[in-house]
Protein backbone atom coordinates (compact mmCIF):
# COMPACT_ATOMS: atom_id res chain seq x y z
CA UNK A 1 20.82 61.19 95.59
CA UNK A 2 17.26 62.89 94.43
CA UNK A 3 17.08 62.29 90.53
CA UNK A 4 14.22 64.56 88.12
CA UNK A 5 12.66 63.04 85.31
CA UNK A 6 9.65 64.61 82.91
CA UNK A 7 7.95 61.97 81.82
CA UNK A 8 6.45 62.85 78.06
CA UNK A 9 3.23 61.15 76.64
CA UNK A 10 2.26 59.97 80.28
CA UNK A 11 -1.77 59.54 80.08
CA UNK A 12 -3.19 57.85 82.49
CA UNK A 13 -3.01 58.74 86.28
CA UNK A 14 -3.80 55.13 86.92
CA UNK A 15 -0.64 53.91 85.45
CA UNK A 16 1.19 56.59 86.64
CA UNK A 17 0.20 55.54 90.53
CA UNK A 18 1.03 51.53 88.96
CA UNK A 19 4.60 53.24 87.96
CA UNK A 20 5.14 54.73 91.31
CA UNK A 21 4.54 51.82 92.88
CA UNK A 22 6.99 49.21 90.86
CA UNK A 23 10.06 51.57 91.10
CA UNK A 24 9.27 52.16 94.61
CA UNK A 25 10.02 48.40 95.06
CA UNK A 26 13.51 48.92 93.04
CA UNK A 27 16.69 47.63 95.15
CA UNK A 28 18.04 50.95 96.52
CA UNK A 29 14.92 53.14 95.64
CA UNK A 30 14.25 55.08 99.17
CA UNK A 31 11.58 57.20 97.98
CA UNK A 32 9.85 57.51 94.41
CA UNK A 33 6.95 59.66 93.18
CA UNK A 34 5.03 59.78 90.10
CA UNK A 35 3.00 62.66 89.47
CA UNK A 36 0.23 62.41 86.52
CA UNK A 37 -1.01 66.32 86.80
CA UNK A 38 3.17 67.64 86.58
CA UNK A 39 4.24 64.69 84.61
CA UNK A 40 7.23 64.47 86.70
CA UNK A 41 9.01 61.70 88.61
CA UNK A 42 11.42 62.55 91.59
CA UNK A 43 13.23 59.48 92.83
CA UNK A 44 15.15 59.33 95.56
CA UNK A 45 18.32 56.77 95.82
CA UNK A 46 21.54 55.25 97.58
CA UNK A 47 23.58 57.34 95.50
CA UNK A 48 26.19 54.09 94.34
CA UNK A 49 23.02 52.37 93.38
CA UNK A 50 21.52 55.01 91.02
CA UNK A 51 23.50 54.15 87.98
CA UNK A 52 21.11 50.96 88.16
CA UNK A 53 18.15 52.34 89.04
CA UNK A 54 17.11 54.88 86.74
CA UNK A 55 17.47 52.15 84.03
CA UNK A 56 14.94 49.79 85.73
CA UNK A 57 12.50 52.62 86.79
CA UNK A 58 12.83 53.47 82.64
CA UNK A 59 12.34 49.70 82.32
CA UNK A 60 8.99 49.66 84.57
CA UNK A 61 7.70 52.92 82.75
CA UNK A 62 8.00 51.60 79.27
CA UNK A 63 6.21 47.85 80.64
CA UNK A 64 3.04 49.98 82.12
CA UNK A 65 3.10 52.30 79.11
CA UNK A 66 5.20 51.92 75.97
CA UNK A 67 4.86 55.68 74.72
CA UNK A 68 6.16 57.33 77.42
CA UNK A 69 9.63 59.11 76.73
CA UNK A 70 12.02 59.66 80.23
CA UNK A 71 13.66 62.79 79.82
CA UNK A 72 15.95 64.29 82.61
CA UNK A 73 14.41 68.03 84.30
């Protein structure tokens, strides 16, 4: 299951590359991108482990950078 989140206050393309790299490590994360320019993240999931991932990609996100706000696309 492909998810689409904007990602709203995201400022640095250095944490954004920091972001993409922690939720890529999520249980049940096959593919996750973070792009700075588009502030948008596409992650890609086993689809009966999404419910648990999203939260713990939002979890990662507000760790690297506390003002960010995860909105669905």
């Amino acid at each position: 299951m492909k998810k689409t989140f904007r990602l709203e206050g995201l400022g640095c393309a250095n944490c954004a590359a920091k972001m993409e790299r922690e939720i890529n490590k999520i249980d049940g994360v096959q593919s996750a991108t973070v792009n700075f320019m588009t502030t948008k993240m596409v992650i890609e999931g086993e689809d009966e482990k999404i419910e648990t991932i999203v939260p713990a990609a939002e979890k990662i996100i507000k760790k690297i950078e506390p003002g960010v706000n995860v909105k669905k696309a």
